[in-house]
N, C-alpha and C. Protein backbone atom coordinates (compact mmCIF):
# COMPACT_ATOMS: atom_id res chain seq x y z
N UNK A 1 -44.33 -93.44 196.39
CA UNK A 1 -45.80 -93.40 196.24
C UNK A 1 -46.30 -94.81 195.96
N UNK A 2 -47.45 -95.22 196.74
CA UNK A 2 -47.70 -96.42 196.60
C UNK A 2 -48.62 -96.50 195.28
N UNK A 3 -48.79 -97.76 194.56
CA UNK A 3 -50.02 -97.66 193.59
C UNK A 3 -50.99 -97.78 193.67
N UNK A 4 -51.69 -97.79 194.41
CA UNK A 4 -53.04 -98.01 194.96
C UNK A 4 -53.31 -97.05 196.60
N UNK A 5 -54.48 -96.65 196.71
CA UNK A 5 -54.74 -96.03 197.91
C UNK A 5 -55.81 -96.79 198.61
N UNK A 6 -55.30 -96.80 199.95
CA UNK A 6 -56.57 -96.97 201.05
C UNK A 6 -57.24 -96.34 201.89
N UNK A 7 -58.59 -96.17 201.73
CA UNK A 7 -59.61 -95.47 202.28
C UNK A 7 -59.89 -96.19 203.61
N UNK A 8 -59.64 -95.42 204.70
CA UNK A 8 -60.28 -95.25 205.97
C UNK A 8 -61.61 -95.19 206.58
N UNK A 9 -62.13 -96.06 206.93
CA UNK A 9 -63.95 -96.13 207.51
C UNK A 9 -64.06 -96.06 208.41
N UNK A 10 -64.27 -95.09 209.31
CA UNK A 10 -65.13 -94.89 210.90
C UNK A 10 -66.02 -95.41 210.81
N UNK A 11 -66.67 -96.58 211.39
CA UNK A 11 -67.32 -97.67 211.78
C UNK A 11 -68.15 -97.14 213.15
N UNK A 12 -69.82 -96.60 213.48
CA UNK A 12 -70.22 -96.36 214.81
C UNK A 12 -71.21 -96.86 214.55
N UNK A 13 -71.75 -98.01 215.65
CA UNK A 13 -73.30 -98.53 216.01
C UNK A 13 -73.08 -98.68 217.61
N UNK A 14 -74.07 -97.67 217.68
CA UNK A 14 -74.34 -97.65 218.98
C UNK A 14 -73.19 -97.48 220.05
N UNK A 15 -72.60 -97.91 220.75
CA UNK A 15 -71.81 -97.76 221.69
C UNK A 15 -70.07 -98.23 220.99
N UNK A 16 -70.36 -98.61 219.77
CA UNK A 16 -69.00 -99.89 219.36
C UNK A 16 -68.85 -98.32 217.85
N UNK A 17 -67.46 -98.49 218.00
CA UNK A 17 -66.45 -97.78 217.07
C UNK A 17 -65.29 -98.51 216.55
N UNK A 18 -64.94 -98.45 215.19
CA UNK A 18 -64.24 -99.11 214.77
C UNK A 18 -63.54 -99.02 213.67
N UNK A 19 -62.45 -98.75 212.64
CA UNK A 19 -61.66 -98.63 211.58
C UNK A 19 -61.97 -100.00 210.79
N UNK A 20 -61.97 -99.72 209.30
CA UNK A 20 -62.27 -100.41 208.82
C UNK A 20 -61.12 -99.90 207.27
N UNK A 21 -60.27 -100.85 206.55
CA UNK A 21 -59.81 -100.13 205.61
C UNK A 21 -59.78 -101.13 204.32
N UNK A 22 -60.27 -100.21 202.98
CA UNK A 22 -60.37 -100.82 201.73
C UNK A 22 -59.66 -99.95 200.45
N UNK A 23 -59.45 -100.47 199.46
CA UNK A 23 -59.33 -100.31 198.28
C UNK A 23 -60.02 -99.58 197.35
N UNK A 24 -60.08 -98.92 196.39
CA UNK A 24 -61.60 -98.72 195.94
C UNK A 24 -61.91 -99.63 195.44
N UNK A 25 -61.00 -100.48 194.64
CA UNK A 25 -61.45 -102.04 194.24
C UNK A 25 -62.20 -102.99 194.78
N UNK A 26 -62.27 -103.16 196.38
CA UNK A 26 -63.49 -103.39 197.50
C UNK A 26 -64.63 -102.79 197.14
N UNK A 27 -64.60 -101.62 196.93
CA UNK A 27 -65.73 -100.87 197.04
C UNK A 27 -66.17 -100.84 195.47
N UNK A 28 -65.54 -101.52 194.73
CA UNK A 28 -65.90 -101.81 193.57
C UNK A 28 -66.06 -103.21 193.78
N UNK A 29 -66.12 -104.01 194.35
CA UNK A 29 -66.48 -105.47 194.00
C UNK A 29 -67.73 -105.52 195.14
N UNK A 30 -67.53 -104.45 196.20
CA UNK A 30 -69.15 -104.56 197.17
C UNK A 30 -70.46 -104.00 196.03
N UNK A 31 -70.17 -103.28 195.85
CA UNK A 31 -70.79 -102.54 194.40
C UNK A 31 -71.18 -103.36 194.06
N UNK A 32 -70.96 -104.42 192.78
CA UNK A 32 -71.18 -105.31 191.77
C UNK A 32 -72.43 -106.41 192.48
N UNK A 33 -72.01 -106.74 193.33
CA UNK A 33 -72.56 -107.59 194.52
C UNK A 33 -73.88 -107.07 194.60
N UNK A 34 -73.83 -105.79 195.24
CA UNK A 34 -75.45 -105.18 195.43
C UNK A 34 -76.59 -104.43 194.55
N UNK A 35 -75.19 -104.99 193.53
CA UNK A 35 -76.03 -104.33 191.95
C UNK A 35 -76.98 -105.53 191.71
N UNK A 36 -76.30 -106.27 191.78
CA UNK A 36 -76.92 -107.57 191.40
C UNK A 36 -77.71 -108.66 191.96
N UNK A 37 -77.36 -108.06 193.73
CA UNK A 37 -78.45 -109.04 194.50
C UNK A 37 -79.71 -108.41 195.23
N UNK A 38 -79.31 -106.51 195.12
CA UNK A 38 -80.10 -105.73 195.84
C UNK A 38 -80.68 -104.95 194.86
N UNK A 39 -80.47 -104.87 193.44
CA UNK A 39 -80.64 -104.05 192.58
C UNK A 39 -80.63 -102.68 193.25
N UNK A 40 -79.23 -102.15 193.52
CA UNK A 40 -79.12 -100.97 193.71
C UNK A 40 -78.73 -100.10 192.40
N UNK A 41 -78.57 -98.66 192.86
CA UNK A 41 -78.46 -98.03 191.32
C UNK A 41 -76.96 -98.45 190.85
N UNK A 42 -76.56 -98.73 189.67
CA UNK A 42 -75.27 -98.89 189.35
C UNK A 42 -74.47 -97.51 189.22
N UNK A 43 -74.89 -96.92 189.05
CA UNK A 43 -74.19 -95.10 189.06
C UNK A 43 -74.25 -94.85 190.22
N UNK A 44 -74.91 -94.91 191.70
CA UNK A 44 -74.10 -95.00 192.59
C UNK A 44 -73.00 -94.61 193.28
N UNK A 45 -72.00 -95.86 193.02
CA UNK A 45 -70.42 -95.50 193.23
C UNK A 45 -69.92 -94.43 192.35
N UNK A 46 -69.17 -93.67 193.03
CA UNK A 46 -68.46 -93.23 191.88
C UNK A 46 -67.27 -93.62 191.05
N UNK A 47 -67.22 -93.00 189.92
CA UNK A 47 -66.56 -93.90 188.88
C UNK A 47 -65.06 -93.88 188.96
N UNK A 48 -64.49 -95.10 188.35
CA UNK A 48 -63.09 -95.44 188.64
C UNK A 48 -62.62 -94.31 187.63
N UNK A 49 -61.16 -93.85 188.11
CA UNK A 49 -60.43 -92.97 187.41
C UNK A 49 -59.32 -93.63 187.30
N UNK A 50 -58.39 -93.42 185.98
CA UNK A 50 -57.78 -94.10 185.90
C UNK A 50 -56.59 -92.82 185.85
N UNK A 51 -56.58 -91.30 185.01
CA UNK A 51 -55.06 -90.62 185.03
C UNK A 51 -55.38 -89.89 186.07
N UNK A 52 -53.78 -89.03 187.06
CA UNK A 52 -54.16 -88.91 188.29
C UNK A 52 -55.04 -89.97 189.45
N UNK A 53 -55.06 -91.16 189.48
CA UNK A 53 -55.65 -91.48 190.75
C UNK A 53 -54.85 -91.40 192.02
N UNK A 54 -53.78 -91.11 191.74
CA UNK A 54 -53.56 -91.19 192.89
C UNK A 54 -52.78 -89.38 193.39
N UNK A 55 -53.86 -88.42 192.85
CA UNK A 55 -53.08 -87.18 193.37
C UNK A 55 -54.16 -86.89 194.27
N UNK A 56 -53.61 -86.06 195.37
CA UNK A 56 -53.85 -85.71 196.85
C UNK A 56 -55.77 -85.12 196.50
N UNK A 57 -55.88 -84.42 195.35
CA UNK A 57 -57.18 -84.25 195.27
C UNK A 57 -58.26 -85.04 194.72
N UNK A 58 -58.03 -85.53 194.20
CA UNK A 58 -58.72 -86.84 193.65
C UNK A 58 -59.04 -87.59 194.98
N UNK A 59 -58.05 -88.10 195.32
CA UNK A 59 -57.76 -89.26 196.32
C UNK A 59 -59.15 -88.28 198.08
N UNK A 60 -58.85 -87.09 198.03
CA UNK A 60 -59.90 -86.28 198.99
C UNK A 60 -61.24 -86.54 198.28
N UNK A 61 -61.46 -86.04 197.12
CA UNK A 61 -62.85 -85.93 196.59
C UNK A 61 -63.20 -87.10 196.31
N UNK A 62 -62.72 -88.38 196.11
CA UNK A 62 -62.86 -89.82 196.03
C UNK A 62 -63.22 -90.20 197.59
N UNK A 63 -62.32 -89.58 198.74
CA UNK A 63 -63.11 -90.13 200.21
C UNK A 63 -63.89 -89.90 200.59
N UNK A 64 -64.67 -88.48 199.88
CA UNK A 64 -66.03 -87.98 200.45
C UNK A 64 -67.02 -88.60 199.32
N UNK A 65 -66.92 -89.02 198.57
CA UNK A 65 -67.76 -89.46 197.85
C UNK A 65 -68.15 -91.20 198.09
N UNK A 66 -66.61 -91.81 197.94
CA UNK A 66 -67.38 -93.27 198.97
C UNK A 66 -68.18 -92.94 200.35
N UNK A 67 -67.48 -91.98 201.22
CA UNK A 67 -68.21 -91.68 202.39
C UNK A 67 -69.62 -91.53 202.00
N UNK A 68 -70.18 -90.62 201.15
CA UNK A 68 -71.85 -90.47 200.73
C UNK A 68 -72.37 -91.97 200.38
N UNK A 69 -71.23 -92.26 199.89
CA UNK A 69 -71.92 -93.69 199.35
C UNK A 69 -72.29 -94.32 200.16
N UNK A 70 -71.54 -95.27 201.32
CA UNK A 70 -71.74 -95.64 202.08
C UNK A 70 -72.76 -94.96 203.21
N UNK A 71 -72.97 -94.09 203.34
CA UNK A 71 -74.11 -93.21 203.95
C UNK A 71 -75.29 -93.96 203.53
N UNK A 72 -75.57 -93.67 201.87
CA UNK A 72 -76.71 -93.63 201.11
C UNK A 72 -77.05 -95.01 201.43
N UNK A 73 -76.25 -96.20 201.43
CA UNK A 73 -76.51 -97.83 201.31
C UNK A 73 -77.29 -98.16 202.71
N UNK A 74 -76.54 -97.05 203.97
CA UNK A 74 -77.47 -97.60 205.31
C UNK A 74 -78.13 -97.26 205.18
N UNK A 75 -78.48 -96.09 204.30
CA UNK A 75 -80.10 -95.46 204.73
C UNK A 75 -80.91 -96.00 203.70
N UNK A 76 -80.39 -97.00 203.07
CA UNK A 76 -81.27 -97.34 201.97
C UNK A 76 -81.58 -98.96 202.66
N UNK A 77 -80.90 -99.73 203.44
CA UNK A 77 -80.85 -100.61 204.47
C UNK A 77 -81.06 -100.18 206.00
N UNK A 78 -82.34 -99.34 206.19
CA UNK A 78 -81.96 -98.79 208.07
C UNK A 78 -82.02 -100.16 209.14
N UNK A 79 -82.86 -101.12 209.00
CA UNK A 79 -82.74 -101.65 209.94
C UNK A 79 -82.09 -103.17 209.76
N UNK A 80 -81.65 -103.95 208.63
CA UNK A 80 -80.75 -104.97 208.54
C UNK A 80 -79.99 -104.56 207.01
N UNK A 81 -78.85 -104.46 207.40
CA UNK A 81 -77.94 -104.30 206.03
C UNK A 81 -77.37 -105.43 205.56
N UNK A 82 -77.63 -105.18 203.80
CA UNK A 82 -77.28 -106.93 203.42
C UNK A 82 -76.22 -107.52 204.02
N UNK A 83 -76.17 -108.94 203.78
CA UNK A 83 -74.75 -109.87 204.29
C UNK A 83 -73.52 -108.97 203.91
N UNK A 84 -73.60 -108.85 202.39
CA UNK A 84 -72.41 -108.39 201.66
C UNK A 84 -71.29 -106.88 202.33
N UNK A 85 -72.64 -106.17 202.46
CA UNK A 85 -72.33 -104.95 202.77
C UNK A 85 -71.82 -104.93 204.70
N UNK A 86 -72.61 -105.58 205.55
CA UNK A 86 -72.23 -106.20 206.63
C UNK A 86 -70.78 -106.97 206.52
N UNK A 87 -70.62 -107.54 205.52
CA UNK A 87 -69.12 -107.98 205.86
C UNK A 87 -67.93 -106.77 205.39
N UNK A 88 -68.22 -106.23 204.78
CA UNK A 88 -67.48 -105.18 204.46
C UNK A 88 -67.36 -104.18 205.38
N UNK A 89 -68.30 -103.74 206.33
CA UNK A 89 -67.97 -103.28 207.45
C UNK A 89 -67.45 -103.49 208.64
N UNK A 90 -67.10 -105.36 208.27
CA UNK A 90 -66.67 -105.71 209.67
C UNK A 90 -68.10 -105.91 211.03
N UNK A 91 -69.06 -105.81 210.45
CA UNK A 91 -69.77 -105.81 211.31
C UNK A 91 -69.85 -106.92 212.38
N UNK A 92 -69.57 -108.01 211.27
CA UNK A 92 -69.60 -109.77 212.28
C UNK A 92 -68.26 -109.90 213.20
N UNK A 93 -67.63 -108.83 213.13
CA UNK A 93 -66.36 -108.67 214.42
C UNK A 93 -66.76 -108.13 215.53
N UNK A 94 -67.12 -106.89 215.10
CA UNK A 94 -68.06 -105.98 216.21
C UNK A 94 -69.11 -105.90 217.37
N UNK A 95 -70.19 -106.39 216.54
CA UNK A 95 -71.79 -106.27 216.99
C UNK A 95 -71.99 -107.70 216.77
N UNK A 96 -72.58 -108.08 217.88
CA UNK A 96 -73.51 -108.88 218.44
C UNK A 96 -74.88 -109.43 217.85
């Protein structure tokens, strides 16, 4: 069992698809970033767990919940998403 898990991102704009993979620690340091330059809500993310993180249900209910997250940030950004959050998606690989 590894100590840490990585979360999987389906990446779609427009015609371009793409994998994208992080840490929750990423998604805890993109967090901090847009707390502080976008004043987003800090409750937000959901919160780090520290006993069990890494059992099979946690680790499910932890992917659907970054998934919302990341939902909530484009739609809270629809038509330019910050730098921060853009690099975290890989976007400057992708799209044009």
């Amino acid at each position: 069992i590894s100590s840490f898990q990585v979360y999987v991102i389906q990446v779609s704009v427009g015609n371009h698809q793409w994998t994208v993979k992080h840490r929750y620690s990423d998604f805890h340091d993109l967090h901090e970033k847009l707390v502080s330059e976008k004043k987003i809500d800090k409750n937000l993310l959901p919160p780090k767990k520290i006993i069990g993180k890494n059992s099979r249900s946690l680790v499910e209910k932890r992917q659907k919940e970054l998934e919302v997250y990341l939902q909530t940030l484009l739609v809270k950004f629809p038509v330019t998403a910050p730098k921060v959050l853009s690099h975290f998606l890989h976007f400057h690989l992708y799209v044009s």
